[in-house]
Protein backbone atom coordinates (compact mmCIF):
# COMPACT_ATOMS: atom_id res chain seq x y z
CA UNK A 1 18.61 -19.57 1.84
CA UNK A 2 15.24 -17.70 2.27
CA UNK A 3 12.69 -17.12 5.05
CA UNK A 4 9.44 -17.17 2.93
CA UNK A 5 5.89 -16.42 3.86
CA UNK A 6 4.17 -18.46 0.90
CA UNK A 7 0.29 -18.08 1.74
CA UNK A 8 -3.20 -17.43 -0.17
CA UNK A 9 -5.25 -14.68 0.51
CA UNK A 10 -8.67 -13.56 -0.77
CA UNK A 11 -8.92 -9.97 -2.40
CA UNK A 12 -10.03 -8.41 0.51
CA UNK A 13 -6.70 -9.44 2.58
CA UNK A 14 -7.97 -12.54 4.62
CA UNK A 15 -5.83 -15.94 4.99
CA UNK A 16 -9.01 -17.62 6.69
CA UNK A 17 -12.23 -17.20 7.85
CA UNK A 18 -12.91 -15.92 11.66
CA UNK A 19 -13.17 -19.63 12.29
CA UNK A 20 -9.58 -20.54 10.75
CA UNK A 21 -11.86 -22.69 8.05
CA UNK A 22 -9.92 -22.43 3.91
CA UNK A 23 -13.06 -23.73 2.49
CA UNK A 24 -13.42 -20.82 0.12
CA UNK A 25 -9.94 -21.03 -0.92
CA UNK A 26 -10.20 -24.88 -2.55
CA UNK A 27 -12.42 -24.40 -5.18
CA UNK A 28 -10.51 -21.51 -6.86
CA UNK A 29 -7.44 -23.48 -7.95
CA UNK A 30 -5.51 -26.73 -7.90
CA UNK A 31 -2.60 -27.00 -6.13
CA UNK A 32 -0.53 -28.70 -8.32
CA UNK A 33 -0.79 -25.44 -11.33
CA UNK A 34 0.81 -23.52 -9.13
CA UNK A 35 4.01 -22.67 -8.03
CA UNK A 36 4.00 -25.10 -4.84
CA UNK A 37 5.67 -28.28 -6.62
CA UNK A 38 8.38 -26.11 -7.26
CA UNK A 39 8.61 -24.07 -3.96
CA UNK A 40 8.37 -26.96 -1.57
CA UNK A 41 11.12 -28.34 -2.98
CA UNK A 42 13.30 -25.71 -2.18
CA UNK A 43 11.92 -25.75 1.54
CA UNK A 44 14.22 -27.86 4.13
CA UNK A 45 11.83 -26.38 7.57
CA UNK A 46 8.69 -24.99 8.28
CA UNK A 47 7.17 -22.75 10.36
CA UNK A 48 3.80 -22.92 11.41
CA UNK A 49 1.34 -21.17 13.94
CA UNK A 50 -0.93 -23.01 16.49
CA UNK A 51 -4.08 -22.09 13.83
CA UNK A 52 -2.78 -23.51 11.35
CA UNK A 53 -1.28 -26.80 12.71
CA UNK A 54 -4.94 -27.08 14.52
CA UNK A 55 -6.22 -26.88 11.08
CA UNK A 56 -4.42 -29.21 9.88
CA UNK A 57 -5.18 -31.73 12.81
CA UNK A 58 -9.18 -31.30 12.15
CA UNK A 59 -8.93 -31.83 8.77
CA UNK A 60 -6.89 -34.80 8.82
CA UNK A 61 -9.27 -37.04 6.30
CA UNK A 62 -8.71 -34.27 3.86
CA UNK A 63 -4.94 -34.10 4.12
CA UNK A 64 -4.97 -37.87 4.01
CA UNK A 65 -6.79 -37.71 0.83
CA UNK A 66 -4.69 -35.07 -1.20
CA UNK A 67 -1.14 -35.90 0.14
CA UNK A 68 -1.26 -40.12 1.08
CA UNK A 69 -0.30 -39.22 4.40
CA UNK A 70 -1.61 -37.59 7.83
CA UNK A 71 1.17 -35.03 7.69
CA UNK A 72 1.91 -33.93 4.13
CA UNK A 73 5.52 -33.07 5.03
CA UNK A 74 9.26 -34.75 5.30
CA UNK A 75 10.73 -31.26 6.66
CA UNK A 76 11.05 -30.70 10.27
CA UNK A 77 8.49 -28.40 11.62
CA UNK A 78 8.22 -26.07 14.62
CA UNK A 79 4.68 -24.95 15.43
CA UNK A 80 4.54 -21.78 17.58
CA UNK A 81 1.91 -22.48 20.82
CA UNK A 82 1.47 -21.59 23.80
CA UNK A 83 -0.78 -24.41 24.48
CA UNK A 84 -0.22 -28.45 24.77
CA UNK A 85 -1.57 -29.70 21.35
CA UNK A 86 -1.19 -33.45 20.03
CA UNK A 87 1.31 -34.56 17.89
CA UNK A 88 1.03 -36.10 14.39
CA UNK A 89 2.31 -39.63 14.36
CA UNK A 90 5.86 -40.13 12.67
CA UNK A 91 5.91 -36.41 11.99
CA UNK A 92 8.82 -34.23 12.86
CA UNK A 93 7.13 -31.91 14.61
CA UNK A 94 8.65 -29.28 17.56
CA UNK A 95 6.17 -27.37 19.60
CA UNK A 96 7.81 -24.06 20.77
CA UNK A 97 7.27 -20.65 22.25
CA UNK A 98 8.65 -17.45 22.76
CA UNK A 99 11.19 -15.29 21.00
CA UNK A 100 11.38 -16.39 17.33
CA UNK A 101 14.84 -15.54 17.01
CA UNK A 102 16.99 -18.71 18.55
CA UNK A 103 14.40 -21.03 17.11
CA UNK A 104 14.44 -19.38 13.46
CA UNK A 105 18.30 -19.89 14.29
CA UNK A 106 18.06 -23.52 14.60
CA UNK A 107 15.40 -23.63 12.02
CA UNK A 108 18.54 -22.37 9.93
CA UNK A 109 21.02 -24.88 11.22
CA UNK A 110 18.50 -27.63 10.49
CA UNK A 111 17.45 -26.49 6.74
CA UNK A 112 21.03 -27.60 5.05
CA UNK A 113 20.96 -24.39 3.02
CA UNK A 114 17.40 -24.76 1.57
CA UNK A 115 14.90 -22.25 2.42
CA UNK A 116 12.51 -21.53 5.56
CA UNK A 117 8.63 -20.90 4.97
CA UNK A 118 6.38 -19.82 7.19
CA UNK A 119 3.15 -21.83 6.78
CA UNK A 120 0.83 -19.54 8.53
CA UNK A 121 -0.59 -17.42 9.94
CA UNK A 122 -0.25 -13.75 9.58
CA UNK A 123 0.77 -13.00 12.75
CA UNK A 124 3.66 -15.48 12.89
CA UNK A 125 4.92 -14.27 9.42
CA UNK A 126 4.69 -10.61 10.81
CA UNK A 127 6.88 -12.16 14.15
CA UNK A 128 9.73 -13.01 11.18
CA UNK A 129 9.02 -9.20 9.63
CA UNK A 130 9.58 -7.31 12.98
CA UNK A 131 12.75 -9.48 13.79
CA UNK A 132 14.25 -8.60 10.66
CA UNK A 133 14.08 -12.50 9.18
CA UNK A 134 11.31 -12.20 6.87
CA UNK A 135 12.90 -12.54 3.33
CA UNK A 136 10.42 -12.70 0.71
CA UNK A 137 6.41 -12.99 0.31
CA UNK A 138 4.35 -15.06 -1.84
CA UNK A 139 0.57 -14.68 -2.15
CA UNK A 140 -1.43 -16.14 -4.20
CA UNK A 141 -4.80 -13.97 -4.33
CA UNK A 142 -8.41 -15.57 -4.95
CA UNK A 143 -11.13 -14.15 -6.85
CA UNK A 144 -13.01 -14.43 -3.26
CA UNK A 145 -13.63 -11.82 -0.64
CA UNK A 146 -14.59 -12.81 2.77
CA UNK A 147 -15.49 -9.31 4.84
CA UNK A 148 -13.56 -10.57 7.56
CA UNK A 149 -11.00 -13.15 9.28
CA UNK A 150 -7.51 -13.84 9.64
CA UNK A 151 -5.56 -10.97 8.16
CA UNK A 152 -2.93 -11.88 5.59
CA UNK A 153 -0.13 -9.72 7.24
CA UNK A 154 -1.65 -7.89 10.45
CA UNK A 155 1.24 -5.19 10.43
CA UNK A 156 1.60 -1.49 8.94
CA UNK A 157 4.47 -1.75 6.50
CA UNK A 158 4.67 1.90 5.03
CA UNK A 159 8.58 2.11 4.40
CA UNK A 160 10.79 0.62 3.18
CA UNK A 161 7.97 -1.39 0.91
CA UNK A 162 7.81 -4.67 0.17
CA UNK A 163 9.33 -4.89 -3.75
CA UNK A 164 7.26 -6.46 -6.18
CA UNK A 165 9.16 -9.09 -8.02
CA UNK A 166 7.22 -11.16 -10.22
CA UNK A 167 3.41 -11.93 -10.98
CA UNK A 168 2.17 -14.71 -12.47
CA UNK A 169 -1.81 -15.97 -13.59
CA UNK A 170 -2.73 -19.10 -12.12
CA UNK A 171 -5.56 -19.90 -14.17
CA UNK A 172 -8.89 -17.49 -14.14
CA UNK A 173 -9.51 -17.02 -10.07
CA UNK A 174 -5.82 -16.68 -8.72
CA UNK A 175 -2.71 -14.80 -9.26
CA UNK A 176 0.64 -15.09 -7.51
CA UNK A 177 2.35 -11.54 -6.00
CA UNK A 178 6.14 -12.55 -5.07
CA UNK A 179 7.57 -9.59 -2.76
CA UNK A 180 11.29 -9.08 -1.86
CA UNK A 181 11.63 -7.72 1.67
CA UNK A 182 13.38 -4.16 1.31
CA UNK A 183 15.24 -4.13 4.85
CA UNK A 184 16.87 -0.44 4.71
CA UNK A 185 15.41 0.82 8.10
């Protein structure tokens, strides 16, 4: 079992645009020549910031069209708010707040050995880092750059580094960096 931050990120280090839009990260790639049929079967919960889950919300007719459904996942979710947001019909969906630790525990419990990702964003997935859960990254870089945004991983990480595992071509405008999290500090 894994805690995983599986993202994309343009060259320039940006998960989103300042307005949490992913507009420039569609027409680079197709989901389903990448790694993610494989990885999200290996996934039994998610974790997900407010931005993202908001994201998700507003783009609804999209989600609906790619994945047949308004919520594109059977896992149980906890999205990290501090705010009341709506709830996705017949979605298992926990809002929560607060110290990632006892809900990344029962994120744990609830996973039946399979692995944890965090969906987005950067922030969250740095949350996991400075608790000492973050396993592994994946990030799969577009040939896009965006000046600025939503960082990719808004933390200094000098030492211990982040150990480059594997690195894999995803056609001709992405590529796929899988990290191991070195935890000797």
């Amino acid at each position: 079992m894994k805690t995983q931050y599986y993202t994309a990120s343009s060259l320039d280090g940006f998960i989103a645009t300042e307005d949490d839009s992913l507009e420039w990260l569609f027409p680079l790639g197709d989901l389903n020549n990448s790694s993610y049929p494989e990885f999200i079967l290996e996934v039994g919960a998610l974790a997900m910031g407010s931005s993202t889950y908001e994201w998700m919300l507003r783009n609804a007719d999209q989600v609906m069209k790619e994945a047949g459904s308004p919520w594109p996942y059977t896992q149980p979710t906890w999205v990290f708010t501090s705010r009341n947001l709506p709830k996705v019909d017949g979605a298992n969906i926990q809002f929560v707040s607060g110290d990632i630790r006892p809900v990344h525990a029962e994120m744990v419990a609830t996973s039946t050995g399979k692995n944890i990702w965090i969906v987005g964003g950067g922030d969250l997935a740095g949350q996991f880092y400075d608790a000492g859960l973050l396993d592994e990254m994946i990030v799969q870089i577009g040939s896009a750059t965006l000046g600025k945004g939503k960082p990719l991983f808004p933390r200094k990480v000098l030492s211990p580094t982040f150990s480059l595992v594997s690195v894999r071509q995803m056609g001709a405008n992405m590529a796929e960096l899988r990290y191991e999290i070195n935890r000797t500090r």
